[in-house]
Structures are given as structure tokens and as C-alpha cells.
Protein backbone atom coordinates (compact mmCIF):
# COMPACT_ATOMS: atom_id res chain seq x y z
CA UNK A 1 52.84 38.41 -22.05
CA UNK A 2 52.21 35.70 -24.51
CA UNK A 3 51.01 32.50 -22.60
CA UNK A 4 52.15 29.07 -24.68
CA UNK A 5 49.59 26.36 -24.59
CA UNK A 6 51.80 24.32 -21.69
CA UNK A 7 50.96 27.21 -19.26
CA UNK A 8 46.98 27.36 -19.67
CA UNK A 9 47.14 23.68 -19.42
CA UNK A 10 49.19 24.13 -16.33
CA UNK A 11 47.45 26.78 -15.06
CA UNK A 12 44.27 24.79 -15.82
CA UNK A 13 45.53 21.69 -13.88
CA UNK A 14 46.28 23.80 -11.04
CA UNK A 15 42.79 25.19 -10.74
CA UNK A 16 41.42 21.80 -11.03
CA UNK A 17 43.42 20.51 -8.13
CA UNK A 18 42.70 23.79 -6.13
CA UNK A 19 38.83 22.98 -6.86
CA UNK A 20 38.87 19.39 -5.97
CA UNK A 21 40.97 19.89 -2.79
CA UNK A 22 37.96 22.62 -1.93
CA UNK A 23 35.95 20.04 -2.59
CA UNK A 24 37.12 17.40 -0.54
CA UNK A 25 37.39 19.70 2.54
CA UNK A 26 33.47 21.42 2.20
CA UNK A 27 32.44 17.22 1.67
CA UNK A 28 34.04 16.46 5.01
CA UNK A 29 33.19 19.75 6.79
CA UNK A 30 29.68 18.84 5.29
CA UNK A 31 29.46 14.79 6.05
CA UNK A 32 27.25 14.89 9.34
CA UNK A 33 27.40 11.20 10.23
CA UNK A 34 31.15 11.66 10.46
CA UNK A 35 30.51 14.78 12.74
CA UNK A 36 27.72 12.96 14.90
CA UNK A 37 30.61 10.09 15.40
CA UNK A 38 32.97 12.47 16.01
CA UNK A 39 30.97 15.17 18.43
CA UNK A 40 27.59 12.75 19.42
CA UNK A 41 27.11 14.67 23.02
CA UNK A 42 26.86 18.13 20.82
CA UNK A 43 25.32 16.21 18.08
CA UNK A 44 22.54 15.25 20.86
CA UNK A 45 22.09 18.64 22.36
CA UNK A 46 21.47 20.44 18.75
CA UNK A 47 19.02 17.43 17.69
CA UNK A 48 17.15 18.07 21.48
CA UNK A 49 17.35 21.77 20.64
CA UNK A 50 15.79 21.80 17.33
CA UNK A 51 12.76 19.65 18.32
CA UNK A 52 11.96 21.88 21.19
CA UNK A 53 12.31 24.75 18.66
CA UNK A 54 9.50 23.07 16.49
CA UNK A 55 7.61 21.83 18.55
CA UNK A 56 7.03 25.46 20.27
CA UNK A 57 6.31 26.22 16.30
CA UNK A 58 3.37 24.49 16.81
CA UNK A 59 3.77 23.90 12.96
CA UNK A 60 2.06 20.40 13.12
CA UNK A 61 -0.79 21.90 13.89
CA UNK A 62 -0.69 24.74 11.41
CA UNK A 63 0.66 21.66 8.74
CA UNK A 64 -2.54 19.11 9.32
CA UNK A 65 -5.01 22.64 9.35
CA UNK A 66 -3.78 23.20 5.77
CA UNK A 67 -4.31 19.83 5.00
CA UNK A 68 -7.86 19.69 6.27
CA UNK A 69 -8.32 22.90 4.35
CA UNK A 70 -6.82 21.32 1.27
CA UNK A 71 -8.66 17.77 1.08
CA UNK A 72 -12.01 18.84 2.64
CA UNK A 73 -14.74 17.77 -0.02
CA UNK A 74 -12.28 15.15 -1.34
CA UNK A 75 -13.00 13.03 1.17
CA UNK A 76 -16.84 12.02 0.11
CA UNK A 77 -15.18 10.76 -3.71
CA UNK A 78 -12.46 9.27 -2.23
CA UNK A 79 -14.75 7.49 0.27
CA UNK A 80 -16.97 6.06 -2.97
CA UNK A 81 -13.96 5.14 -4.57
CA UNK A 82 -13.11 2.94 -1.59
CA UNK A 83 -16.19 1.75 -1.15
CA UNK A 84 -16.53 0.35 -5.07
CA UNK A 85 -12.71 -0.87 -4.88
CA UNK A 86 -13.35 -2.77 -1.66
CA UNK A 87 -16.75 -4.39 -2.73
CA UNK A 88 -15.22 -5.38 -5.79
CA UNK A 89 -12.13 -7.05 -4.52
CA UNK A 90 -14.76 -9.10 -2.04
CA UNK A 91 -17.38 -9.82 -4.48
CA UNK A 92 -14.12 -11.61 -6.15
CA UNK A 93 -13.00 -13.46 -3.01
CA UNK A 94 -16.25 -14.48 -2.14
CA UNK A 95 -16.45 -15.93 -5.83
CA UNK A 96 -12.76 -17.49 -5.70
CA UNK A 97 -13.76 -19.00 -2.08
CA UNK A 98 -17.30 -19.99 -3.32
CA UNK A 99 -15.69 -22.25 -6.61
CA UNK A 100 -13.16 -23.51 -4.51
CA UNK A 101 -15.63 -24.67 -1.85
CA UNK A 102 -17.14 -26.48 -4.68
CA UNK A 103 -14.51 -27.88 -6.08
CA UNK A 104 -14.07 -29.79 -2.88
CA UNK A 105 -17.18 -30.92 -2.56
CA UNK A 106 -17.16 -32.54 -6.02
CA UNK A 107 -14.22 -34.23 -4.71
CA UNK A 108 -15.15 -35.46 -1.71
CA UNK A 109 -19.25 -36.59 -3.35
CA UNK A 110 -16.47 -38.42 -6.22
CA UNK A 111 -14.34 -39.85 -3.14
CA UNK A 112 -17.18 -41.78 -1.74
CA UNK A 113 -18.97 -42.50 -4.82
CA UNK A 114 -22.23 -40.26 -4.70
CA UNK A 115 -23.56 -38.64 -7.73
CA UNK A 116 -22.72 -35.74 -8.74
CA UNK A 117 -25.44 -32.93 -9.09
CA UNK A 118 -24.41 -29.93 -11.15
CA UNK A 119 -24.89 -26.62 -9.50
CA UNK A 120 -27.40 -23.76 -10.34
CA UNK A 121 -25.84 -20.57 -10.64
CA UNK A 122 -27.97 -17.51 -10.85
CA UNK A 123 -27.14 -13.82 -12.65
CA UNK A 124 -25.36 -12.65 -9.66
CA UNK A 125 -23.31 -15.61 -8.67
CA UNK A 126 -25.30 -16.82 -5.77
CA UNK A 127 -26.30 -20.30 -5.81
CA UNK A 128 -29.96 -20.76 -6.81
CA UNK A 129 -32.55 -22.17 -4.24
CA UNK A 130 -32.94 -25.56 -6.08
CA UNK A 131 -28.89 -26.40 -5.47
CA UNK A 132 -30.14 -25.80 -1.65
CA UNK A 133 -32.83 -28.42 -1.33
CA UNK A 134 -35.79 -25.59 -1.61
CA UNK A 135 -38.32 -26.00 -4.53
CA UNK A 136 -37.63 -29.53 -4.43
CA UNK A 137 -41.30 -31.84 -4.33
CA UNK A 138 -42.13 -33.35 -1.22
CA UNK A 139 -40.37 -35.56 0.90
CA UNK A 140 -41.37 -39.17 1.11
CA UNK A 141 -42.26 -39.65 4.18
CA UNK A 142 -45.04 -37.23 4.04
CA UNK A 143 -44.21 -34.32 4.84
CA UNK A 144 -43.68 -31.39 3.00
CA UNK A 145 -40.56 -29.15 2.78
CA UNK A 146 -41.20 -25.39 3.17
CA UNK A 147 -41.04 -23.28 0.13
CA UNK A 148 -38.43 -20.54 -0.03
CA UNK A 149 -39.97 -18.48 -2.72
């Protein structure tokens, strides 16, 4: 039997339809929102059933064992990680807060006409002790102002 081209293509087409029709049916056999809208008492029970079922398991307990098992020693190089990463990001607030603090209070000494005295800053970033009043020679008055240093 000698099969012309317009009977594979036929035959063809017809397997195609055959396919997507299967496929149609297994997607809505398969689609569990529409069976939880369609069935939600069952849908309930089966949801109920299978967390009593796991929860007898007691795998959460054999899942956070493993991980214990798994991350123990990573914990100490994690924890200096953190520790660098969260000094670093305030050593740059306290910076950011520290310049705009000043940049205020060159404002405000500009607002009401005092002079302005430039600011010390030492290796770290701290403000020197002169920028503070200390070191500074002694008062008029008399009396002396307590060294720092």
C-alpha cells in the first residue's frame, strides 16, 4: 500500500489533533485551582491530611539537624564577615551624619554672623581635641581649662 503525500499529511494532522485534545484534557484534569474551586471541602480534607502526615514525619526536625550538620563551623566566618560589613557601613554613617552635622553648624555660625573656625580632623575621622575647646591657653578670667591629653 503506497501512501501519497496527502495521507501522511492527513494522517499527521490527525495525530496532532489527537495529541492536543490529550493535552487539553491531562491540563484540566491537572489544573488544581480549578479542582480546589470546584471540590474545596475535599480540597480541605487532603490539604488537613497531608500536614498531619508530615508533621508525624517529624521531617523538620530531621531537615534543620542536617542543616546544623551542614553549616556548623561556617558560622564563626560568617559571623566576621558580619561583623566587618556592619562596622563598615556605620563607620560610613557616622561619617555622613558627622559632615552633615557640620555643615549645619557652618550655616547656622554664617546665619548669625560668627566666624567661622575650620575644623581639625584627625587620621581616623574623629574630630581633634583643639576643635573641642581642649588644648586651648587659659581662660581670661583666670582660670585654667583642664587638659585632655
Amino acid at each position: 500500500m503506497a501512501e501519497t503525500t496527502a495521507d501522511v499529511r492527513r494522517d499527521i494532522e490527525l495525530t496532532r489533533n489527537r495529541i492536543s485534545d490529550t493535552l487539553e484534557q491531562l491540563e484540566h484534569k491537572l489544573n488544581i485551582t480549578q479542582l480546589v474551586r470546584e471540590n474545596p471541602w475535599p480540597s480541605l480534607a487532603i490539604a488537613v491530611g497531608a500536614g498531619v502526615l508530615l508533621s508525624g514525619s517529624r521531617a523538620d526536625v530531621k531537615a534543620a539537624a542536617a542543616t546544623v550538620t551542614a553549616t556548623k563551623g561556617a558560622s564563626g566566618r560568617i559571623g566576621s564577615v558580619l561583623d566587618d560589613l556592619v562596622s563598615q557601613v556605620v563607620q560610613t554613617f557616622h561619617g555622613a551624619v558627622e559632615q552633615r552635622i557640620e555643615g549645619l553648624a557652618t550655616q547656622v555660625k554664617q546665619a548669625i554672623g560668627a566666624p567661622a573656625t575650620p575644623r581639625t580632623v584627625a587620621n581616623n575621622g574623629a574630630a581633634s581635641n583643639a576643635s573641642f575647646g581642649f588644648n586651648q591657653p587659659a581662660a581670661s578670667d583666670g582660670m585654667s581649662v583642664p587638659r585632655a591629653d
